[in-house]
N, C-alpha and C. Protein backbone atom coordinates (compact mmCIF):
# COMPACT_ATOMS: atom_id res chain seq x y z
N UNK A 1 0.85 -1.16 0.00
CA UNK A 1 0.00 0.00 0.00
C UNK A 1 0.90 1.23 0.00
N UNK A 2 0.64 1.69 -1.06
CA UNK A 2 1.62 3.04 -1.38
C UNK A 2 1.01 4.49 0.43
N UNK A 3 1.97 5.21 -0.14
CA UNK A 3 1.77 6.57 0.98
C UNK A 3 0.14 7.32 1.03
N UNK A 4 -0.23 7.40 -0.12
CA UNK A 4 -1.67 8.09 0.00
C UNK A 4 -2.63 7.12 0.16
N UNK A 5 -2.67 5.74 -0.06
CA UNK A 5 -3.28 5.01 0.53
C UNK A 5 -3.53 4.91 1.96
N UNK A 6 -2.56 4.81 2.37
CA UNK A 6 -2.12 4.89 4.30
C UNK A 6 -3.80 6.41 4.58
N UNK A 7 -3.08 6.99 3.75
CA UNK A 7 -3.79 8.35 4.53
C UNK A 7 -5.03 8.45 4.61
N UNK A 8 -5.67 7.88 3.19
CA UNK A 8 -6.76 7.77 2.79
C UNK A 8 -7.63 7.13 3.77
N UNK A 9 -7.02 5.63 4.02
CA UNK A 9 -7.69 5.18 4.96
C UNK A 9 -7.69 5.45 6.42
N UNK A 10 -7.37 6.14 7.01
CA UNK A 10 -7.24 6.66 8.35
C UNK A 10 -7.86 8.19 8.20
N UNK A 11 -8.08 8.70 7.07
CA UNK A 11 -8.93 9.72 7.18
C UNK A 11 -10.61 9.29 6.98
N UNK A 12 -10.58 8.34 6.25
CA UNK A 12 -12.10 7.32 6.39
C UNK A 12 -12.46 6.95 7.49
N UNK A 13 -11.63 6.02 8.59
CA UNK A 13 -11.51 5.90 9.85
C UNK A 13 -11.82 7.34 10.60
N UNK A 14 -11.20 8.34 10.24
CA UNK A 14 -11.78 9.45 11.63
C UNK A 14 -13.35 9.89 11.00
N UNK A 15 -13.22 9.89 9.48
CA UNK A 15 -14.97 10.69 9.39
C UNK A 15 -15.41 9.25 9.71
N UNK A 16 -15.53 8.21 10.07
CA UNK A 16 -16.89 7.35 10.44
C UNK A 16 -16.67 7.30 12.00
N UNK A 17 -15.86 7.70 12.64
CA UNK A 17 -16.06 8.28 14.04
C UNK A 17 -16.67 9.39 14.38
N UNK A 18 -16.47 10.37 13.00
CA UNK A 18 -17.24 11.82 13.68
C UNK A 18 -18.70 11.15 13.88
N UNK A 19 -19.07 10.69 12.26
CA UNK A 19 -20.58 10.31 12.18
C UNK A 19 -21.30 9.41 12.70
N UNK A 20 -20.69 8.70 13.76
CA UNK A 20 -21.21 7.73 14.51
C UNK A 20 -21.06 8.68 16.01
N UNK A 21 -20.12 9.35 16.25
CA UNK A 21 -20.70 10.66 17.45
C UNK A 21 -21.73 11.26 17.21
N UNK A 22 -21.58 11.45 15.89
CA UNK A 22 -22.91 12.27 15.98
C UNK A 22 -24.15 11.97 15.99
N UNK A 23 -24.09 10.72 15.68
CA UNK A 23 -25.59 9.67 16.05
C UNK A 23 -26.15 9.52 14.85
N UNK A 24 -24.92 9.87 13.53
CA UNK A 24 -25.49 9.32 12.29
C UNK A 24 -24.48 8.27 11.74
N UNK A 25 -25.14 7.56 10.58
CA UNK A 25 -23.94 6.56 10.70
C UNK A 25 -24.50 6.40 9.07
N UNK A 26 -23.25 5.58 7.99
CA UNK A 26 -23.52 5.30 6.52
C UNK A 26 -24.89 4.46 6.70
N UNK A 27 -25.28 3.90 7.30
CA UNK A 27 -26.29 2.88 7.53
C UNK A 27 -27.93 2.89 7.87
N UNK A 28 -27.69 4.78 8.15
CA UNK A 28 -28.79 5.40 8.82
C UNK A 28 -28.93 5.92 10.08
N UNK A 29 -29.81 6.47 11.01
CA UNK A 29 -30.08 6.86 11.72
C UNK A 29 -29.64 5.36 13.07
N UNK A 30 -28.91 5.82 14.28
CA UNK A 30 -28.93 4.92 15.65
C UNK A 30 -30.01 4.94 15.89
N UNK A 31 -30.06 3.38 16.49
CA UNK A 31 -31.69 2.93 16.98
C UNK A 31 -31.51 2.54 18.83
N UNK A 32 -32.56 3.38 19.26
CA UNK A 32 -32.38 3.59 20.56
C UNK A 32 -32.64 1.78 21.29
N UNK A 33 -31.51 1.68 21.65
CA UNK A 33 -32.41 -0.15 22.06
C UNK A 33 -33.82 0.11 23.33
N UNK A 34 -33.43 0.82 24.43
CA UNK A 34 -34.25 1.12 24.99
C UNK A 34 -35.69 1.36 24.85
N UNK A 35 -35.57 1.77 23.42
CA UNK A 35 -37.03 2.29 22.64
C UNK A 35 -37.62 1.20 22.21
N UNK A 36 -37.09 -0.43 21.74
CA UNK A 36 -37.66 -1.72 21.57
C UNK A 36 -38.19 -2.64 22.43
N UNK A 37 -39.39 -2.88 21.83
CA UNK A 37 -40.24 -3.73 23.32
C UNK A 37 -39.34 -5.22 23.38
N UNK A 38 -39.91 -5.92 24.27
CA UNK A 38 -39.36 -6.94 25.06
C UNK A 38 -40.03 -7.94 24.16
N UNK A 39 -39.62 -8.64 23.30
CA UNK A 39 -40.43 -9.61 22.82
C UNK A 39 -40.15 -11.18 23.74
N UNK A 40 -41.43 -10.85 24.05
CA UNK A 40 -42.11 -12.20 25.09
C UNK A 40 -43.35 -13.06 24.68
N UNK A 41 -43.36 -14.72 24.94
CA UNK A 41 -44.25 -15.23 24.82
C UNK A 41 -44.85 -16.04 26.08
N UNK A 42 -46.35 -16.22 25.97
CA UNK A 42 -46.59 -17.03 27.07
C UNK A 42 -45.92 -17.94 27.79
N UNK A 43 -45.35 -18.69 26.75
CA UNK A 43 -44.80 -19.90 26.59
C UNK A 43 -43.10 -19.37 27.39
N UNK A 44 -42.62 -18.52 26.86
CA UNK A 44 -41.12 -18.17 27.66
C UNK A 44 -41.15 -16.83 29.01
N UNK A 45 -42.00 -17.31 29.20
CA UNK A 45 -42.03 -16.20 30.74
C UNK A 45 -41.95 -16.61 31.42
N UNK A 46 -41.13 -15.88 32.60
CA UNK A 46 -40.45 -16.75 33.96
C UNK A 46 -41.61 -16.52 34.78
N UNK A 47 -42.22 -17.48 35.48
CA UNK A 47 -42.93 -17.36 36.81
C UNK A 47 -41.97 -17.29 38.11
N UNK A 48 -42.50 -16.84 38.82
CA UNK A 48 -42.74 -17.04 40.34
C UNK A 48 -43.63 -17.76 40.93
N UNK A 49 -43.71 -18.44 42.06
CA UNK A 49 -44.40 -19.21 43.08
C UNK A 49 -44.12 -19.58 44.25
N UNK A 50 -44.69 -19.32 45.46
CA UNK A 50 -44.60 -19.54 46.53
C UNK A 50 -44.43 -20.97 46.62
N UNK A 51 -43.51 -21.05 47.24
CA UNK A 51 -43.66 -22.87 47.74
C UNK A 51 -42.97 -23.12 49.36
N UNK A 52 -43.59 -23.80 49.76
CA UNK A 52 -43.19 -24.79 51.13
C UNK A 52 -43.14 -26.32 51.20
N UNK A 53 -41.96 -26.78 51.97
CA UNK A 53 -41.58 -27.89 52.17
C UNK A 53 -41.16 -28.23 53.75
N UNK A 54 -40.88 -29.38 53.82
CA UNK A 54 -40.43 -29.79 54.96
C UNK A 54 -39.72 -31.11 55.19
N UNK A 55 -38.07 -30.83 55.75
CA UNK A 55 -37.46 -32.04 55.05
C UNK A 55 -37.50 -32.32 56.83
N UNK A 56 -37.71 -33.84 56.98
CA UNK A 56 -37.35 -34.41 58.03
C UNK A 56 -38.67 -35.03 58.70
N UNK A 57 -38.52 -35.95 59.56
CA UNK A 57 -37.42 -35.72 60.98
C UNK A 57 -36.07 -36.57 60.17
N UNK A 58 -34.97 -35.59 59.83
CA UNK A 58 -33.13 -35.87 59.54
C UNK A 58 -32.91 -37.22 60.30
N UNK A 59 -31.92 -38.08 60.11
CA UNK A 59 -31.58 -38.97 60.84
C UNK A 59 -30.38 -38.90 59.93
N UNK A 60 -29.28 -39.56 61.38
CA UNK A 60 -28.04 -39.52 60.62
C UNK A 60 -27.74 -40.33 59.71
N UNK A 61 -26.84 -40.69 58.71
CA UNK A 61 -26.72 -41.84 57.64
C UNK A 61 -25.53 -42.29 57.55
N UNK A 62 -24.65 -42.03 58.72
CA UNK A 62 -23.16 -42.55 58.92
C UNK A 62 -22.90 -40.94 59.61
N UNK A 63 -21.41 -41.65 59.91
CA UNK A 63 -20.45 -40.58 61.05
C UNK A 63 -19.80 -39.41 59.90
N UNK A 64 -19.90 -37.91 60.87
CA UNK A 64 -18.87 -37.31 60.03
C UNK A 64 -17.53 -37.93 59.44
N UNK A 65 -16.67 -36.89 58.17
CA UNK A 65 -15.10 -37.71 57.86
C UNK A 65 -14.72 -37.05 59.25
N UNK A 66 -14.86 -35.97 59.57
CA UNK A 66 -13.72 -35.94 60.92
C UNK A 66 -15.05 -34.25 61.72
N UNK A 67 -14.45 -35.10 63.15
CA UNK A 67 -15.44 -33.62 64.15
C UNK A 67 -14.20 -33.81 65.01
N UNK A 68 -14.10 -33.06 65.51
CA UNK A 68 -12.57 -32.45 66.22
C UNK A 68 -13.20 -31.34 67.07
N UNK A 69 -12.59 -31.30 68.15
CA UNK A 69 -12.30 -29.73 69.08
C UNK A 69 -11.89 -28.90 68.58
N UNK A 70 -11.73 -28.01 68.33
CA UNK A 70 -10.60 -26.96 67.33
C UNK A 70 -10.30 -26.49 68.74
N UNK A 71 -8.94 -25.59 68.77
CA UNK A 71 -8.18 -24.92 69.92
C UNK A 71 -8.68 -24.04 71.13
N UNK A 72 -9.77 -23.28 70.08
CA UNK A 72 -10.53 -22.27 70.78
C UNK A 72 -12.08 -23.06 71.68
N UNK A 73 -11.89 -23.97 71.76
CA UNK A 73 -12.75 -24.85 72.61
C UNK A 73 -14.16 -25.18 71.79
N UNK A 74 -14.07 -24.87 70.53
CA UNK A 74 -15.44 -24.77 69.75
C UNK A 74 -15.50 -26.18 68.92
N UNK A 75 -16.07 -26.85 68.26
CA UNK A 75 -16.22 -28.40 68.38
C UNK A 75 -16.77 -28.52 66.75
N UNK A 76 -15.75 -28.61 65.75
CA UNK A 76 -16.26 -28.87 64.44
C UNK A 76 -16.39 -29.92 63.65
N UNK A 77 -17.54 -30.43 62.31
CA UNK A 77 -17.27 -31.57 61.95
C UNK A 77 -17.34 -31.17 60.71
N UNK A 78 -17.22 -32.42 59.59
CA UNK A 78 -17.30 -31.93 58.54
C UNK A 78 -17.72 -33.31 57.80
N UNK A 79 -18.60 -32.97 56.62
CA UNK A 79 -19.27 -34.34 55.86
C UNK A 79 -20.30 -35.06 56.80
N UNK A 80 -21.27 -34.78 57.02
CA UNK A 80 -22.17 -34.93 57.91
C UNK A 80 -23.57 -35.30 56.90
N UNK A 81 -23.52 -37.09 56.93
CA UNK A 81 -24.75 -36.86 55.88
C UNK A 81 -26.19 -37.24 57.01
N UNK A 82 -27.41 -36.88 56.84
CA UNK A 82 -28.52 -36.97 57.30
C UNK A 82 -29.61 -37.44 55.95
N UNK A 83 -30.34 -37.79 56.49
CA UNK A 83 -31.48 -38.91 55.54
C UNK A 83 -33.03 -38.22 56.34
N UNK A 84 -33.81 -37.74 55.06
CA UNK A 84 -35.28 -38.04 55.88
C UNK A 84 -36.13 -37.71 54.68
N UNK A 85 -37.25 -37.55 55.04
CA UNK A 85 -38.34 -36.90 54.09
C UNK A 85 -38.59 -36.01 53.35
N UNK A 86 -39.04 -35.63 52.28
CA UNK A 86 -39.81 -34.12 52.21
C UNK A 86 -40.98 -34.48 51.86
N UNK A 87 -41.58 -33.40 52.25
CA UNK A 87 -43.18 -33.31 51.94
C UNK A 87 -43.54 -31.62 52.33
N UNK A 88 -44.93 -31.71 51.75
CA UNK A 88 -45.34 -30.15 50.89
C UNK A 88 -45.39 -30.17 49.37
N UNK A 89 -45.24 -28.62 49.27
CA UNK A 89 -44.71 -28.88 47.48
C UNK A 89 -44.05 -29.67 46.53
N UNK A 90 -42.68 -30.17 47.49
CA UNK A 90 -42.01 -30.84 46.85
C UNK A 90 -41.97 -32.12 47.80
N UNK A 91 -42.63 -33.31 47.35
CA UNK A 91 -42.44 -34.97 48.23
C UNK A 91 -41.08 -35.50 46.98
N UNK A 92 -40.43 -36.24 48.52
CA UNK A 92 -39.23 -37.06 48.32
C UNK A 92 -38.63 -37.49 49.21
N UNK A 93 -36.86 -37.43 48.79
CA UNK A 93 -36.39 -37.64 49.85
C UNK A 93 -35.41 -37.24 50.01
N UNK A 94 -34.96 -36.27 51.23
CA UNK A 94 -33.99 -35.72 51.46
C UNK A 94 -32.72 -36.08 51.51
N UNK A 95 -30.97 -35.94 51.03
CA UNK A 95 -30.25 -36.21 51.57
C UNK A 95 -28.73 -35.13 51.56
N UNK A 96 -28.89 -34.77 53.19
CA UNK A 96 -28.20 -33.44 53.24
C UNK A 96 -26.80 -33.69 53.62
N UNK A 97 -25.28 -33.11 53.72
CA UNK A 97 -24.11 -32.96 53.96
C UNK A 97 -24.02 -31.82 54.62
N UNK A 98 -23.84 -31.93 55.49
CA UNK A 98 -23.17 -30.60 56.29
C UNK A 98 -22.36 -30.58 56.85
N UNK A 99 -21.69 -29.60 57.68
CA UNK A 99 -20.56 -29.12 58.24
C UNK A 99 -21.02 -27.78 59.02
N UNK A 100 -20.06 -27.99 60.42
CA UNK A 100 -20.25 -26.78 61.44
C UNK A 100 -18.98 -26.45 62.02
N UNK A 101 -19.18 -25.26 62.80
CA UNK A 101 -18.09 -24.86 63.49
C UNK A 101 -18.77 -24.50 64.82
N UNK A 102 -18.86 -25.39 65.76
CA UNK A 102 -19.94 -24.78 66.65
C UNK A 102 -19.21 -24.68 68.00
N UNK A 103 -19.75 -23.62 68.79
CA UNK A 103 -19.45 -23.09 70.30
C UNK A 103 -19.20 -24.65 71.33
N UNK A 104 -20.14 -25.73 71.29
CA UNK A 104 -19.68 -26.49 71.80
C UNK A 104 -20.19 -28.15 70.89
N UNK A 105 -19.93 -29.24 71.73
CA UNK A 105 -20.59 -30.23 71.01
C UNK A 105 -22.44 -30.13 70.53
N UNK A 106 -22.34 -30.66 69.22
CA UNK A 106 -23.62 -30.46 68.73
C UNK A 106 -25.14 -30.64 69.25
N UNK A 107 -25.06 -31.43 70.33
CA UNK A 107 -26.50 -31.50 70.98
C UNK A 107 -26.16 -30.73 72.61
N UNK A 108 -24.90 -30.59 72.63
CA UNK A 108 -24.90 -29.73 74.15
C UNK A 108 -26.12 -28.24 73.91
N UNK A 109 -26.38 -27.74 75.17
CA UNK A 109 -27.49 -26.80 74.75
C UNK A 109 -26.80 -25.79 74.78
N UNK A 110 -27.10 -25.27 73.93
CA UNK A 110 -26.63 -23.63 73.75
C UNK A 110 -25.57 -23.66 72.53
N UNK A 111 -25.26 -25.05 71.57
CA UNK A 111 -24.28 -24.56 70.52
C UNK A 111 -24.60 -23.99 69.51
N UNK A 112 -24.02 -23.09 68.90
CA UNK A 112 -23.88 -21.78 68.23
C UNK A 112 -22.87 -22.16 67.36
N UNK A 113 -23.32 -21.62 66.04
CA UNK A 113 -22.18 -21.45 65.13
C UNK A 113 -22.66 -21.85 63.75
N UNK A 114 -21.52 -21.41 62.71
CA UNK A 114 -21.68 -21.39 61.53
C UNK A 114 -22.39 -22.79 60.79
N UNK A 115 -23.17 -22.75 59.69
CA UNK A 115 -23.31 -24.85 58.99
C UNK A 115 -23.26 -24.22 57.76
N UNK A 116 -22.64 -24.93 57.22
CA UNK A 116 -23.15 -25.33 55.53
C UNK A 116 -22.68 -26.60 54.37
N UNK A 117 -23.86 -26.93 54.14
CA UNK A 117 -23.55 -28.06 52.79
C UNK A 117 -24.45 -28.25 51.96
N UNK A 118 -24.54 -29.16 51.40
CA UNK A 118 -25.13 -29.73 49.89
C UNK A 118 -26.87 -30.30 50.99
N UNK A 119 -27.55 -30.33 49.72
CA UNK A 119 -28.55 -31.09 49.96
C UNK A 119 -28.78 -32.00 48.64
N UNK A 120 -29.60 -32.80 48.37
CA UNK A 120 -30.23 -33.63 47.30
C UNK A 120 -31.13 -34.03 47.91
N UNK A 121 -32.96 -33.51 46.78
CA UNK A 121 -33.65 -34.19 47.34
C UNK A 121 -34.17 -34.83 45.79
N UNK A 122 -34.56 -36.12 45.73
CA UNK A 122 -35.02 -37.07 44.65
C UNK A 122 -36.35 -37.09 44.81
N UNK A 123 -37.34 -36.92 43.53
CA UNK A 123 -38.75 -36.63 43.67
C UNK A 123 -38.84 -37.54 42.60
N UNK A 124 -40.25 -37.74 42.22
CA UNK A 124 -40.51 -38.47 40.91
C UNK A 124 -40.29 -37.86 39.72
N UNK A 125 -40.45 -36.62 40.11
CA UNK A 125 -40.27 -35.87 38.71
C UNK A 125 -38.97 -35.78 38.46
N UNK A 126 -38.09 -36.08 39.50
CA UNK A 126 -36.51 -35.88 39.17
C UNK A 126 -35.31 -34.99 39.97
N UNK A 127 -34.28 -34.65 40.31
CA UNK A 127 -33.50 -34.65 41.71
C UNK A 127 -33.36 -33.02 41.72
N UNK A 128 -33.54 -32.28 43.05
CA UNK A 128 -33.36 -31.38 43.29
C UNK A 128 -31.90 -31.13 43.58
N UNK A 129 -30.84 -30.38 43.48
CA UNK A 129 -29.66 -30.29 44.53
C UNK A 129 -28.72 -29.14 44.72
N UNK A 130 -28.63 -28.55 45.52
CA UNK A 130 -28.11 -27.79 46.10
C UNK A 130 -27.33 -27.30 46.81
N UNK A 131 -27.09 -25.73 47.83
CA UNK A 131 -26.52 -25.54 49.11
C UNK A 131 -27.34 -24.90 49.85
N UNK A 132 -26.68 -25.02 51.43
CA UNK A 132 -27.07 -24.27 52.15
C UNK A 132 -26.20 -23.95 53.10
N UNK A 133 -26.56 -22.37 53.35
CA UNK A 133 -25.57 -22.18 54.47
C UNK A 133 -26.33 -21.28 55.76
N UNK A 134 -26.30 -21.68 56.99
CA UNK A 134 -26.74 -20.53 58.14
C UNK A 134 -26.34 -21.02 59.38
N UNK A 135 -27.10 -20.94 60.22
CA UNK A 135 -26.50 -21.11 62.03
C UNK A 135 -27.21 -21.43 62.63
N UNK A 136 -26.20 -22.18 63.46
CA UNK A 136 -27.16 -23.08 64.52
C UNK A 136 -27.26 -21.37 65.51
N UNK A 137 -28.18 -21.93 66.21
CA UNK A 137 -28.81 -20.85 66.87
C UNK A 137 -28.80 -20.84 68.42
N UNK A 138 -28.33 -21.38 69.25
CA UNK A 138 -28.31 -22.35 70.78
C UNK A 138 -29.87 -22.90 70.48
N UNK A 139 -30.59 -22.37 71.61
CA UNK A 139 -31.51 -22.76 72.05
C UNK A 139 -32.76 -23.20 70.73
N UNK A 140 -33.03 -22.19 69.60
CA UNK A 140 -33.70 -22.03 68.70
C UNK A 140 -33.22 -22.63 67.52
N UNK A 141 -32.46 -23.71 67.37
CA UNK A 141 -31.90 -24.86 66.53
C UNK A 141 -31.43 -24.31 65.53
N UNK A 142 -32.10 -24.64 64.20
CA UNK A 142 -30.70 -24.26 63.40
C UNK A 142 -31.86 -23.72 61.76
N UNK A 143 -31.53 -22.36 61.30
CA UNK A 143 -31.77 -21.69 60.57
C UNK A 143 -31.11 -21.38 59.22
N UNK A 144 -31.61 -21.13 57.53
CA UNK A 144 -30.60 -21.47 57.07
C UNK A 144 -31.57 -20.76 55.70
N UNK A 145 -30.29 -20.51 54.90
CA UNK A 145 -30.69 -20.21 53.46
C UNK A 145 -30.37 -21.00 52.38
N UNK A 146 -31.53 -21.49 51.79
CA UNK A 146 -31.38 -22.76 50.67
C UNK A 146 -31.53 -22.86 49.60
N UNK A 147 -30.58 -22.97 48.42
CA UNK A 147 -31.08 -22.87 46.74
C UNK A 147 -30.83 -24.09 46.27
N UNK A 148 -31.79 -24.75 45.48
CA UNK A 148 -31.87 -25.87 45.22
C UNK A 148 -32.06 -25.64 43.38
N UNK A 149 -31.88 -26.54 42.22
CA UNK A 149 -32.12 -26.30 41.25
C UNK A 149 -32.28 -28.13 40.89
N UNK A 150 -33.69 -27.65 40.11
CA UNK A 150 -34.23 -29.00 39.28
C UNK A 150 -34.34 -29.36 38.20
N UNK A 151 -35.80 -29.81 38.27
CA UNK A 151 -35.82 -30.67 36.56
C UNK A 151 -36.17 -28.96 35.45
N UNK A 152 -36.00 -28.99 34.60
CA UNK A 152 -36.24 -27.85 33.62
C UNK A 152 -35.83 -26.65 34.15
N UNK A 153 -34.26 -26.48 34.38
CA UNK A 153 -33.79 -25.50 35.15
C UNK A 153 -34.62 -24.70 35.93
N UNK A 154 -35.65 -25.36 36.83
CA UNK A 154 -36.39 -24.07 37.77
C UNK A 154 -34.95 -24.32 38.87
N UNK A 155 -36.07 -23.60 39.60
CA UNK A 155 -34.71 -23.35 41.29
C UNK A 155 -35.75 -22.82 42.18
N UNK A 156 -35.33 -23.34 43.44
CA UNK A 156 -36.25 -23.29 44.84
C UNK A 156 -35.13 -21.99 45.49
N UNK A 157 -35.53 -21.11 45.96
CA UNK A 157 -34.61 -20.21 46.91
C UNK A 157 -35.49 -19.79 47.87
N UNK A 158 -35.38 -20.80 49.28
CA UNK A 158 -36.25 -20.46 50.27
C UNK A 158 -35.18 -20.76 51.87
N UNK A 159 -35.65 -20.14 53.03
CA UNK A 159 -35.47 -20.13 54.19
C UNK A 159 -35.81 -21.08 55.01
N UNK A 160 -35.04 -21.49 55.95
CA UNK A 160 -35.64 -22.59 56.64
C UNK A 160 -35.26 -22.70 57.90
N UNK A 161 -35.99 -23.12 58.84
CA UNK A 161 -36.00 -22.74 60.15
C UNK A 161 -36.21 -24.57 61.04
N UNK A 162 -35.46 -24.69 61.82
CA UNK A 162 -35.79 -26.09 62.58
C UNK A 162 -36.94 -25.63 63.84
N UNK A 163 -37.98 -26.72 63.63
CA UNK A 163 -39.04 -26.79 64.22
C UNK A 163 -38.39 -26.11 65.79
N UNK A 164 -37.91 -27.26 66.45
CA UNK A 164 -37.61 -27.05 67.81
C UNK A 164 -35.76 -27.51 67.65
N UNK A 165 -35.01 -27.09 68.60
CA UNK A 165 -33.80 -27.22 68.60
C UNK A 165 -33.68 -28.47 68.29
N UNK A 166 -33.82 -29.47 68.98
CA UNK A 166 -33.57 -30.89 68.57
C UNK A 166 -34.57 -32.12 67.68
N UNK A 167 -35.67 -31.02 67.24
CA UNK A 167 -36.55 -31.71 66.45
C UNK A 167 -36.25 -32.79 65.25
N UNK A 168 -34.57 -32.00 64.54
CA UNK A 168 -34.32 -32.14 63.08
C UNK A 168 -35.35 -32.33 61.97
N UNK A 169 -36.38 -31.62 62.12
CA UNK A 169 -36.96 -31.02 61.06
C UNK A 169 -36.94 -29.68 60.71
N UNK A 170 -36.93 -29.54 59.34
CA UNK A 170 -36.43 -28.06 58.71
C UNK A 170 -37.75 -27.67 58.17
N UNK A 171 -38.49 -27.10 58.56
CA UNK A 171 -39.72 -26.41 57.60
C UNK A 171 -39.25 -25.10 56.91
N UNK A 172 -38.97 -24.84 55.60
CA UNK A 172 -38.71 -23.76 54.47
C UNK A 172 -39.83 -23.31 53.55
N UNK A 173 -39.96 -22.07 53.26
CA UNK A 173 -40.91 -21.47 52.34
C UNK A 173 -39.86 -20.67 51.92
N UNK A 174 -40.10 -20.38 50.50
CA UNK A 174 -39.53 -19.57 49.41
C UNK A 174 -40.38 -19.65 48.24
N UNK A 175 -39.53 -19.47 47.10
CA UNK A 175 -39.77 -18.89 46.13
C UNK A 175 -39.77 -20.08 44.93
N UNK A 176 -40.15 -20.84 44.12
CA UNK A 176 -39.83 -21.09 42.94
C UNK A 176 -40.02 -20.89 41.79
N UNK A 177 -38.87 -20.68 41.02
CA UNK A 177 -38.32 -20.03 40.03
C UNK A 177 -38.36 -20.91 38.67
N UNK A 178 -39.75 -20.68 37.40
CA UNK A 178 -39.52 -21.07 36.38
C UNK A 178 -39.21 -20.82 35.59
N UNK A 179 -38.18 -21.02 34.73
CA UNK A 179 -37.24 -19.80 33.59
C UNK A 179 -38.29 -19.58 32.28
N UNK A 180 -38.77 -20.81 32.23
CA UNK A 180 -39.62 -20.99 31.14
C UNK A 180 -41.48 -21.33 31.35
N UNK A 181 -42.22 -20.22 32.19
CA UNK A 181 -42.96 -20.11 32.85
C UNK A 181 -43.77 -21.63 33.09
């Protein structure tokens, strides 16, 4: 490419910068996207729905891999699977993994402290699975935030609260989420 070539094209380059500042362009007038509706069909609209469940009464399904004292006198385990029910919205069957870091051993009264793990619950229609993470609470058992995702990419994102401290049942209400209404 000879010398006036060079120039040529880099002076083409700055006028299609002016005219695209200026909100005109070789192509026509800019089209405001903001100004275009949302094209939606019945068929692809996300719902919402209230839903409630209730997994348990939990029972254990083998020993943590390891629960230890930690230094600070607080008593942690980890891989903690539990087995039980659900029923409500979603019937099956629960099977949760957890892990804590708690103030003292797990049924002493008053332990406190961080949990979180996986859940899987298996329904007929096909397997929910997830995390969760929240705190044992002493006296008021153990509380927690839960997202679960299923069959036809929906997803459950609900709260859950244990009946009574040592009940091991979790009753949760939230939200479920259909991408494709």
């Amino acid at each position: 490419m000879d010398r006036h070539g060079s120039k040529a094209g880099l002076a083409t380059i700055a006028a299609m910068l002016v005219i695209v500042a200026c909100g005109e362009s070789p192509m026509g007038p800019r089209i405001d996207a903001d100004a275009l509706p949302l094209l939606t069909t019945a068929a692809s609209a996300a719902t919402t729905t209230a839903v409630d469940l209730t997994m348990g009464p939990l029972a254990p399904a083998g020993a943590p891999s390891s629960n230890f004292p930690g230094s600070s006198g607080r008593f942690h385990f980890r891989d903690f699977p539990l087995l039980g029910p659900v029923t409500g919205d979603v019937v099956g069957a629960a099977k949760l993994v957890i892990n804590a870091n708690l103030s003292a051993f797990i049924f002493a009264p008053g332990a406190a402290g961080p949990a979180w793990g996986t859940v899987e619950i298996t329904t007929a229609g096909g397997v929910w699975s997830g995390r969760f993470s929240g705190e044992f609470v002493g006296q008021q058992g153990f509380t927690n935030n839960l997202v679960l995702h299923g069959p036809a990419q929906q997803q459950i994102h609900a709260t859950c609260y244990e009946t009574t401290p040592i009940s091991e049942i979790l009753e949760c209400s939230g939200e479920l989420l259909r991408p494709h209404g």
